[in-house]
Structure formats: structure tokens, C-alpha cells
C-alpha atoms as a PDB file:
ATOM      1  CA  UNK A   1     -29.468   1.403 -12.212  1.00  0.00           C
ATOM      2  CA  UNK A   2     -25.735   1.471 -11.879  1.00  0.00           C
ATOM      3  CA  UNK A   3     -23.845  -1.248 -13.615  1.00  0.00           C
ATOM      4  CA  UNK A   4     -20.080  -2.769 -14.323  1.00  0.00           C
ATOM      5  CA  UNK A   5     -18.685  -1.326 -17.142  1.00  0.00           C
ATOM      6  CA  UNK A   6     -14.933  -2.831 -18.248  1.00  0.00           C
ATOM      7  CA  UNK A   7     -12.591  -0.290 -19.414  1.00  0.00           C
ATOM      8  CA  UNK A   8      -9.661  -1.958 -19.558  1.00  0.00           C
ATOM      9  CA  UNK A   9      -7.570  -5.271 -18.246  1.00  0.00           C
ATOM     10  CA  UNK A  10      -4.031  -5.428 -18.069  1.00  0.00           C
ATOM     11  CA  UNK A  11      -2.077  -8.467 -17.202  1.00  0.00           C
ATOM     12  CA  UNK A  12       0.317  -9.215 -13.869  1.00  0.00           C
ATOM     13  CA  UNK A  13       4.126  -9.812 -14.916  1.00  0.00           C
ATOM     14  CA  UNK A  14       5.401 -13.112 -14.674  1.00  0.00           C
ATOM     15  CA  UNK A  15       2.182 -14.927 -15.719  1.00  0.00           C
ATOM     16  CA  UNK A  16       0.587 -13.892 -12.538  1.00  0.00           C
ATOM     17  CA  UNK A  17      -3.218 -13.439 -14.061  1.00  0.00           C
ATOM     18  CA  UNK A  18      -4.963 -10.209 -14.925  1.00  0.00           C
ATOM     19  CA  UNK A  19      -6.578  -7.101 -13.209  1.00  0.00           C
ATOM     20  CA  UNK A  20      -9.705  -5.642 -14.393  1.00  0.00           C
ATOM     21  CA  UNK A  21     -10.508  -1.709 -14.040  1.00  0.00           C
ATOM     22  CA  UNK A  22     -14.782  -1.527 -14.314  1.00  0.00           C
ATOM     23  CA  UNK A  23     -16.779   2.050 -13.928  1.00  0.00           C
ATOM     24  CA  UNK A  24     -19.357   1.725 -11.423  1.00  0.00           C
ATOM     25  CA  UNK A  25     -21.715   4.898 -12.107  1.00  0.00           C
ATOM     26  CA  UNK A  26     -19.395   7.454 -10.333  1.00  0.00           C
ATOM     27  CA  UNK A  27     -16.692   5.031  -8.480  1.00  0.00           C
ATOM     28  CA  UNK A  28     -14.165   2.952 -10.029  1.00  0.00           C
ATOM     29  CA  UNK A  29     -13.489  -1.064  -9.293  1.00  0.00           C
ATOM     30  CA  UNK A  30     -10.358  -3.229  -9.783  1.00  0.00           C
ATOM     31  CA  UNK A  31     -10.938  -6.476  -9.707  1.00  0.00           C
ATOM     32  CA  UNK A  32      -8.706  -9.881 -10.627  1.00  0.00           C
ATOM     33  CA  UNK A  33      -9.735 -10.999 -13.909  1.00  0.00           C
ATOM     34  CA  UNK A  34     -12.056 -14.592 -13.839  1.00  0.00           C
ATOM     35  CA  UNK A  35     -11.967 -14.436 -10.293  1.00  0.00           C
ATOM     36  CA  UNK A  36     -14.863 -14.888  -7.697  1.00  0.00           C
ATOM     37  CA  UNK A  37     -16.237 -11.598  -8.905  1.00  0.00           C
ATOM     38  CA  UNK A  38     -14.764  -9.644  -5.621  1.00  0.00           C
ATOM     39  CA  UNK A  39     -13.440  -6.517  -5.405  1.00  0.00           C
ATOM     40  CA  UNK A  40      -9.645  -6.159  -4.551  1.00  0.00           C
ATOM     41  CA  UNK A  41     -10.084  -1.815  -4.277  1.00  0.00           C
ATOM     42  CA  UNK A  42     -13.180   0.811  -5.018  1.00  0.00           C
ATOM     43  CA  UNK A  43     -12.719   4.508  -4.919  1.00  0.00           C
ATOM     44  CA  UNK A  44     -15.641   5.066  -2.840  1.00  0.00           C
ATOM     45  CA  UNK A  45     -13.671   3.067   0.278  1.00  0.00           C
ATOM     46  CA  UNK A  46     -10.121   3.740   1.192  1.00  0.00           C
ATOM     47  CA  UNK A  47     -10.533   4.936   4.364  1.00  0.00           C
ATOM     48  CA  UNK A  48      -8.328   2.403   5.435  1.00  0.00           C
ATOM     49  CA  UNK A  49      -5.976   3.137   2.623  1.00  0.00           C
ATOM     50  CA  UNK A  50      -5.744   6.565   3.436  1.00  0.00           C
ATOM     51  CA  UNK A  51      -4.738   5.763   7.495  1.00  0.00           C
ATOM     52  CA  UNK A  52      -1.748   3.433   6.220  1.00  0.00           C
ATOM     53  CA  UNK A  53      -0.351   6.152   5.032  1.00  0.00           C
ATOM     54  CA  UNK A  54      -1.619   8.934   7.737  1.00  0.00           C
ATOM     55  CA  UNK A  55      -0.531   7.448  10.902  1.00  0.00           C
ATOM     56  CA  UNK A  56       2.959   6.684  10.175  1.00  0.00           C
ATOM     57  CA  UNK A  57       3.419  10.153   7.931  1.00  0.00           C
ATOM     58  CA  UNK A  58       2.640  12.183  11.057  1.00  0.00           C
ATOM     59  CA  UNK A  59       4.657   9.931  13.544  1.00  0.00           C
ATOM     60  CA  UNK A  60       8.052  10.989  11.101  1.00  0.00           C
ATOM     61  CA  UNK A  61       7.045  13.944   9.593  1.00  0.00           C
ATOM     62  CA  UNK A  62       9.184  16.358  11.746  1.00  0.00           C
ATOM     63  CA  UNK A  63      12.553  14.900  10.394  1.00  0.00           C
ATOM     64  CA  UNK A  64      14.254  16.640   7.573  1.00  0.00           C
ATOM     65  CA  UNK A  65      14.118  15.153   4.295  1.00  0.00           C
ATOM     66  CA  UNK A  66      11.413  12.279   4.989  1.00  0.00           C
ATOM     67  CA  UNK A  67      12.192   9.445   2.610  1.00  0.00           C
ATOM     68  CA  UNK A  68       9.283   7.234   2.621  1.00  0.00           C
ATOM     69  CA  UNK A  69       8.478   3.716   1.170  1.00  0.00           C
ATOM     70  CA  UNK A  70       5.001   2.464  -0.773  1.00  0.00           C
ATOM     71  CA  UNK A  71       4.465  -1.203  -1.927  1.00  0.00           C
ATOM     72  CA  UNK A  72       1.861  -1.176  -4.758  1.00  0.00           C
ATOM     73  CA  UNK A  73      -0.009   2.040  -5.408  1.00  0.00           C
ATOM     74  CA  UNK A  74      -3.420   0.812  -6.121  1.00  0.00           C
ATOM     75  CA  UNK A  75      -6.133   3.520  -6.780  1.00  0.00           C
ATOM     76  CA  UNK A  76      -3.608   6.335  -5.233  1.00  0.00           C
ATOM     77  CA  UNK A  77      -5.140   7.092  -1.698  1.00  0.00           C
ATOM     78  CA  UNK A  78      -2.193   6.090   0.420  1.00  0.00           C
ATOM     79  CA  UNK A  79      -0.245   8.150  -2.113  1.00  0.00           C
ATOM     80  CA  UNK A  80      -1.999  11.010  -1.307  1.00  0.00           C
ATOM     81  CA  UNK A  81      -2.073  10.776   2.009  1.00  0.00           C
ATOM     82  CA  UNK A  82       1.509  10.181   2.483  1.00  0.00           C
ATOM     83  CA  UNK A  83       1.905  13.628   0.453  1.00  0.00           C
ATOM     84  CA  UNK A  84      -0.506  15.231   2.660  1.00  0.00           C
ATOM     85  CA  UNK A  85       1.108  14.584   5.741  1.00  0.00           C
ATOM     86  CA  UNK A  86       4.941  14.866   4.463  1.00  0.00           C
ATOM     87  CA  UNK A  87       6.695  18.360   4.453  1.00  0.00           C
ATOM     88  CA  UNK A  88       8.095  19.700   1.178  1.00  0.00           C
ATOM     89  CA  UNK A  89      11.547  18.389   0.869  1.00  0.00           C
ATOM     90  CA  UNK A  90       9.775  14.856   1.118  1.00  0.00           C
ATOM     91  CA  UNK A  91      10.365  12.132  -1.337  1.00  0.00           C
ATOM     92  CA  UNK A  92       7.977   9.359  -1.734  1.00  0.00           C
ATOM     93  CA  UNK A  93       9.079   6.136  -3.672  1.00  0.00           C
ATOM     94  CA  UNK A  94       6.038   3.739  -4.987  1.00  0.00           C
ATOM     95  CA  UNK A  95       6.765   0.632  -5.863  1.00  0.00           C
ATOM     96  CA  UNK A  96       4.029  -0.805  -8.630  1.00  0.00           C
ATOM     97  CA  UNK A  97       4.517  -3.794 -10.447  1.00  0.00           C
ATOM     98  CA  UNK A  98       1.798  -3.569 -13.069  1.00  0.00           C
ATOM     99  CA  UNK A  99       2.300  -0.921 -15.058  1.00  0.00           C
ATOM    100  CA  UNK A 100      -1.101  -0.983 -16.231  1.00  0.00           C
ATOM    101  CA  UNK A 101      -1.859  -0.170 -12.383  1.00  0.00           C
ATOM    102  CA  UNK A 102      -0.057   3.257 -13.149  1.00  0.00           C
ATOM    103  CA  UNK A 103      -1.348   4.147 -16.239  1.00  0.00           C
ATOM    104  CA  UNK A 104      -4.820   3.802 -14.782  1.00  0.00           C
ATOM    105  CA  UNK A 105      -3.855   6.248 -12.432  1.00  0.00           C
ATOM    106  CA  UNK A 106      -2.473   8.850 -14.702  1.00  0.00           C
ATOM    107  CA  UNK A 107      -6.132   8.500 -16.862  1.00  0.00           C
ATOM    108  CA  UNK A 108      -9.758   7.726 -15.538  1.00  0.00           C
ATOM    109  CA  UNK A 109      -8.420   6.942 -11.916  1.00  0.00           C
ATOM    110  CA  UNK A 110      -5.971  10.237 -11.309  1.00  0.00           C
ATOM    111  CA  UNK A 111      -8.708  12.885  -9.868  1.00  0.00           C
ATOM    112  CA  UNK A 112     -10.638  10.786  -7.280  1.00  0.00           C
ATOM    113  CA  UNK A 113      -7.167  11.084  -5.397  1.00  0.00           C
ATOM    114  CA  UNK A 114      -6.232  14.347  -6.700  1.00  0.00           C
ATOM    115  CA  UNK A 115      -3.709  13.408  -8.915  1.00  0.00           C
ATOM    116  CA  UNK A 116      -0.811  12.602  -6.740  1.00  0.00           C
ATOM    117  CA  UNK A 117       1.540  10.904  -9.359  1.00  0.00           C
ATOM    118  CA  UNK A 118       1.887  14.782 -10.848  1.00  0.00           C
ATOM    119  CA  UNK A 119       3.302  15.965  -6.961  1.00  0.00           C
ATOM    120  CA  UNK A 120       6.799  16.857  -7.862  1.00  0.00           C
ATOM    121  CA  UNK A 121       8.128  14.733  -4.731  1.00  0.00           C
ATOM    122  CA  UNK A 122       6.540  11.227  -5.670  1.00  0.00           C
ATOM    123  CA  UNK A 123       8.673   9.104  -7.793  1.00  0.00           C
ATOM    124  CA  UNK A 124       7.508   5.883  -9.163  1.00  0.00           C
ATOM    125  CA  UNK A 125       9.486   2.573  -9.524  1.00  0.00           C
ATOM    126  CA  UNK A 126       7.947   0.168 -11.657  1.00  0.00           C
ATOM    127  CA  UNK A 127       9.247  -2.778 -10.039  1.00  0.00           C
ATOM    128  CA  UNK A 128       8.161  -5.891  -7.142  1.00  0.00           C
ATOM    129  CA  UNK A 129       8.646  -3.531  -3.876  1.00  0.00           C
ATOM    130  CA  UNK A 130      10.561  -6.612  -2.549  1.00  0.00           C
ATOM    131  CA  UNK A 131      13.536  -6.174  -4.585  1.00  0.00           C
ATOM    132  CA  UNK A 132      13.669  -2.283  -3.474  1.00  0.00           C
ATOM    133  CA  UNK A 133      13.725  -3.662   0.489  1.00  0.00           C
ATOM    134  CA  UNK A 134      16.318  -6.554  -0.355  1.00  0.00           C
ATOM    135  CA  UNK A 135      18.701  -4.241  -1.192  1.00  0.00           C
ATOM    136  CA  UNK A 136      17.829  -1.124   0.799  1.00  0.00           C
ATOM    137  CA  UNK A 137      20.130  -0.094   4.331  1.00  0.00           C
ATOM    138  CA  UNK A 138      18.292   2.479   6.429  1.00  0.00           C
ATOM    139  CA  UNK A 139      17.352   4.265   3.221  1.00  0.00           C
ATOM    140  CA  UNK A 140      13.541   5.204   4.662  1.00  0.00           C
ATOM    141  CA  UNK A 141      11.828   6.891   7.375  1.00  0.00           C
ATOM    142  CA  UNK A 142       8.834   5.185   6.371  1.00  0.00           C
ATOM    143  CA  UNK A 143       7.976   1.999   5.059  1.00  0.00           C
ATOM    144  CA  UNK A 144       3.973   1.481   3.944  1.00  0.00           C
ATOM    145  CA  UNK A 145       2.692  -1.934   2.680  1.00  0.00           C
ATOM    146  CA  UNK A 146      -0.361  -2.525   0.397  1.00  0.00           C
ATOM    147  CA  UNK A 147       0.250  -5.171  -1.898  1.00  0.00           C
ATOM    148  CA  UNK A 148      -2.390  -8.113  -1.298  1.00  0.00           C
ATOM    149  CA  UNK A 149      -5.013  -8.929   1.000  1.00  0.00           C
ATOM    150  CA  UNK A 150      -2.604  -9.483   4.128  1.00  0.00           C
ATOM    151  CA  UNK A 151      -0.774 -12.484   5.555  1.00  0.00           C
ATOM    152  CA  UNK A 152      -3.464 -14.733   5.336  1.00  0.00           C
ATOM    153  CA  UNK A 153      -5.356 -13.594   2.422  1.00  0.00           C
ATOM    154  CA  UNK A 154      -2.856 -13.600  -0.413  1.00  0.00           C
ATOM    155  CA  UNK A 155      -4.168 -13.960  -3.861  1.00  0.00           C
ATOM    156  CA  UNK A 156      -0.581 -14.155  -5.453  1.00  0.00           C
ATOM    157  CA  UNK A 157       1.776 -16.829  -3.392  1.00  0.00           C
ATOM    158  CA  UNK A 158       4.807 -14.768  -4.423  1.00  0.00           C
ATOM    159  CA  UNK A 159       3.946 -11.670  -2.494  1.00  0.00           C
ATOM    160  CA  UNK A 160       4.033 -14.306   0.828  1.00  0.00           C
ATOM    161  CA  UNK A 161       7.751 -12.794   1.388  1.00  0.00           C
ATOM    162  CA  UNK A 162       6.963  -9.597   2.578  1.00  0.00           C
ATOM    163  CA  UNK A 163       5.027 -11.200   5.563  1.00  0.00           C
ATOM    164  CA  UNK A 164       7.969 -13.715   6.224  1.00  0.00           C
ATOM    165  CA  UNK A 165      10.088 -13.324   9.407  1.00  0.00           C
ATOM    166  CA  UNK A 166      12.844 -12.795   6.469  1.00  0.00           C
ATOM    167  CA  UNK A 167      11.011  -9.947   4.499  1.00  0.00           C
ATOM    168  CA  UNK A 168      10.290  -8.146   7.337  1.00  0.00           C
ATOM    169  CA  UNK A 169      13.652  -8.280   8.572  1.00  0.00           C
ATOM    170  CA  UNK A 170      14.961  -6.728   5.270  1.00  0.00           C
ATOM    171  CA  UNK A 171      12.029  -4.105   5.931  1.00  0.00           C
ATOM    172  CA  UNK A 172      13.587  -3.278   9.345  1.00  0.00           C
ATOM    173  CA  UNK A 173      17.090  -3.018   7.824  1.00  0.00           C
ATOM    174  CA  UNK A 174      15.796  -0.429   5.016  1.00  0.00           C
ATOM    175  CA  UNK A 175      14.424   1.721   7.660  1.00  0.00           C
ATOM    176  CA  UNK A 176      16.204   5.043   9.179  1.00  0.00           C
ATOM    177  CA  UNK A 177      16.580   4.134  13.628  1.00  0.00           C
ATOM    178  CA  UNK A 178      13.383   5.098  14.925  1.00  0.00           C
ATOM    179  CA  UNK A 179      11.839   4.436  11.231  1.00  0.00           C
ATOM    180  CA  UNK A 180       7.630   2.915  10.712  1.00  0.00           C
ATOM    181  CA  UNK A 181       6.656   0.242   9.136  1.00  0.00           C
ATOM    182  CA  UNK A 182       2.883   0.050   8.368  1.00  0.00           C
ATOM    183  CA  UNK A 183       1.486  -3.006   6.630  1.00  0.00           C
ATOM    184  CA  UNK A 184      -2.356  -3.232   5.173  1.00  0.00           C
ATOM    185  CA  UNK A 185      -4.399  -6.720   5.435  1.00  0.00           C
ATOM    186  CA  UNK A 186      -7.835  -7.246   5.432  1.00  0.00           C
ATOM    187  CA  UNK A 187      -8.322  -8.894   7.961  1.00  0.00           C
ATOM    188  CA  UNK A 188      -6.556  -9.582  12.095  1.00  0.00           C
ATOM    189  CA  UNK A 189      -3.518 -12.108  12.213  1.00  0.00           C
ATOM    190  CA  UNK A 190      -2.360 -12.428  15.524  1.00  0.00           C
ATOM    191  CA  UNK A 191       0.684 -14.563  14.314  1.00  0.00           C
ATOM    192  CA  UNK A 192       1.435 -11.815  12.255  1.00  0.00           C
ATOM    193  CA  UNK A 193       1.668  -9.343  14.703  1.00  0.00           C
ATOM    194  CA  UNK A 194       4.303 -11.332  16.868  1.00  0.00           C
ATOM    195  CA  UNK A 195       6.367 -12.213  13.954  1.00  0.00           C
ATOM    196  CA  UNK A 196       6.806  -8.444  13.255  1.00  0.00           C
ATOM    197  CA  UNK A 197       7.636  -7.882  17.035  1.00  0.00           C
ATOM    198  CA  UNK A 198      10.516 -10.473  16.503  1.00  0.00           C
ATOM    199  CA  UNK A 199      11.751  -8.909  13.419  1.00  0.00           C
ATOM    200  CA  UNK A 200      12.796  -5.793  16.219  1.00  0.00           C
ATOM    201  CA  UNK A 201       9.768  -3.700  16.177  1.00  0.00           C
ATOM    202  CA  UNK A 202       7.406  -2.375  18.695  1.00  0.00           C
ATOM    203  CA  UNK A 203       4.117  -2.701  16.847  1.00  0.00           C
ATOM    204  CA  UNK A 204       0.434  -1.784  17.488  1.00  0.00           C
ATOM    205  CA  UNK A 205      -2.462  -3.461  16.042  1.00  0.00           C
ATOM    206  CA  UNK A 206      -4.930  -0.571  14.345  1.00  0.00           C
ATOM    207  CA  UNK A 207      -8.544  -1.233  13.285  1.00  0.00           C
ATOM    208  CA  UNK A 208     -10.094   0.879  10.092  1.00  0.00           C
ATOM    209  CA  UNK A 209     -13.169   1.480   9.000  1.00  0.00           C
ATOM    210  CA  UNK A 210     -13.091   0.680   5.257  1.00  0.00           C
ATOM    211  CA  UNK A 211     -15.486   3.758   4.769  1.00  0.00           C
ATOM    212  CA  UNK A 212     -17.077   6.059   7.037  1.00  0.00           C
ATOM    213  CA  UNK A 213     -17.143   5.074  10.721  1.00  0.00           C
ATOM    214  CA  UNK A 214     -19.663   1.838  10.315  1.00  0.00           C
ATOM    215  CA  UNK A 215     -19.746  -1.721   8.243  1.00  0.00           C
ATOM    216  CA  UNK A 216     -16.311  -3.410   6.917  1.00  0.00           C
ATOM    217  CA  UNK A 217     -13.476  -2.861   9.175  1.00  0.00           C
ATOM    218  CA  UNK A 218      -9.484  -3.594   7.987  1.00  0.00           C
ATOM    219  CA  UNK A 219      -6.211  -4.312  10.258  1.00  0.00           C
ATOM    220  CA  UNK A 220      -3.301  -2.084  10.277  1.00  0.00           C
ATOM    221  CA  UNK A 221       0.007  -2.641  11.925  1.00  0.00           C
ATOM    222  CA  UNK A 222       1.852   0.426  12.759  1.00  0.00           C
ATOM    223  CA  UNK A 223       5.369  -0.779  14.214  1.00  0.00           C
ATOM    224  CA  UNK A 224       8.754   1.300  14.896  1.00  0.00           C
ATOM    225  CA  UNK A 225      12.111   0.451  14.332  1.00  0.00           C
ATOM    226  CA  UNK A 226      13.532  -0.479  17.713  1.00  0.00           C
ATOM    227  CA  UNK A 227      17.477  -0.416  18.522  1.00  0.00           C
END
């Protein structure tokens, strides 16, 4: 019978709690440490993860020298995808605030996503993706959130910015004209959706499948820079 095992926990900067990496017979689990005992990501479902990074990679992928955008790089799916989809003079920027959360994926967690932090065009930044967008002007074709559960399911108050009529403003500044923004949440937030249309994008609502093409479904927003 397949079990939890803990390999390692590594703590959140600015006294922000912990994150737990477990072995789950041949998956891995990360999970916030003394929590409710749910899962925040699991190797065997990123299907989600992997479309964040698909759909707007193939919407800018034509344009020379794609500079693209990742907030929090998780188990490395989006990552990879973003490589898969982006030609070779690409550069991809990920912004990871643990730095546990990297290590993990240059050890155990580096080959169920093919080992994307060894692609010569990633570069990671280990810093709150927030303070890369504050400062950014039209320095990104692509722009790719992942770093909670969504607007409405936060489990650390201080990532509530990026979803704020203000942080998504400074996302639509960073971006190139014509530029995507694609943000991750776990669930629909209508709100959400017409606050990024008033930050000056024209934005679609996308449903996921977590895994497969059945069970657990997750919200995408896929929205283009307008004017």
C-alpha cells in the first residue's frame, strides 16, 4: 500500500509557514506544513499546469526573441511547457520565492518534468514575482501566474496583490503590445475575470482538467494586452 513519506520541509521567507515535499509510491506531493493535510501540487496532475503555460506560448511564439514571465515554479510543468512551445532564442524568467522550491526541483523532483531548470534558455530569479512586475515596462511577451490557489483561495494574504486591480495593472504594463497574461486558480471567479478586463485586457475564461479529461477541473484566464 502506498504511503506519505517526508523528505524534506523548507520554510516560506518572511515567516510565511512551511512547505512539505512527501513521496507517494511513484508521484511526489507538496503540501503546507500543519495544514489541513491537502495537497497544494502532485506530479501525477498538472494538466492544468501544463495548459497555463501552452496556450499563451503558442498564441506568441512566432515573435522573435519571446521573453516570457513565470510566478512560482512549483513541481516544473508550466516550465516545461513554456520551453516546449517557445522557439530557441526564447528566454524564460521564473520567479520562485522559496528556494527550497528550487532545490527540490534540481533533486528528486527534476525528471518527472524533464529537467527544465538545465534548458539553457530558463533563468531563475529567486525572488516574490511581484517585485519583478512592479518594476517591469513591456519587458515580456508572456506573463504566466501560478503562485496560490487563485483570487479567492489564497493561503498566503500577501500574494492577494497580484489579483488586485493594481497588480494586474503593473502586469499589463510589463507586457510587450499584443502581450498574454495567463493566471492559474483553482477554482471560477467571475469578479476576477472583469477586474482583469478593466485592467485593459481582452480575456477568456478556460476550464482544465486537472488530469486526464474527467474528475477535478481548474480555471484559467488567458487575456491579451489590448491598446
Amino acid at each position: 500500500m502506498k504511503r506519505f513519506v517526508l523528505l524534506d520541509t523548507v520554510e516560506i521567507p518572511d515567516n510565511a509557514g512551511a512547505l512539505c515535499l512527501f513521496e507517494y509510491g511513484e508521484d511526489f506531493v507538496i503540501k503546507i506544513a500543519g495544514g489541513d493535510g491537502g495537497q497544494l501540487m502532485n506530479t501525477r496532475m498538472h494538466g492544468s499546469e501544463d495548459a497555463l503555460a501552452a496556450i499563451p506560448c503558442k498564441q506568441v511564439a512566432s515573435s522573435p526573441q519571446v521573453r516570457a514571465l513565470i510566478g512560482g515554479l512549483g513541481m516544473g510543468f508550466t516550465l516545461a511547457a513554456a520551453l516546449q512551445h517557445l522557439g530557441a532564442d526564447a528566454e524564460v524568467t521564473v520567479a520562485e520565492l522559496v528556494p527550497g522550491v528550487v532545490a527540490w526541483n534540481r533533486g528528486p523532483l527534476g525528471a518527472k518534468a524533464g529537467y527544465p531548470l538545465l534548458d539553457p534558455r530558463t533563468r531563475v530569479v529567486q525572488e516574490d514575482v511581484a517585485k519583478l512586475l512592479k518594476t517591469a515596462n513591456q519587458a515580456f511577451d508572456a506573463i504566466m501566474l501560478d503562485v496560490d490557489n487563485g483570487p479567492e483561495g489564497l493561503t498566503q494574504k500577501g500574494n492577494g496583490w497580484l489579483y488586485s486591480a493594481e497588480g494586474l495593472r503593473h502586469c499589463h504594463r510589463a507586457l510587450r503590445p499584443k502581450g498574454r497574461l495567463a493566471v492559474w486558480s483553482a477554482s471560477a471567479d467571475r469578479p476576477f475575470g472583469e477586474r482583469v478586463r478593466r485592467a485593459g485586457f481582452k480575456v477568456e475564461e478556460v476550464q482544465v482538467y486537472a488530469h486526464g479529461n474527467r474528475g477535478t477541473r481548474h480555471t484559467l484566464w488567458i487575456a491579451e494586452k489590448l491598446g
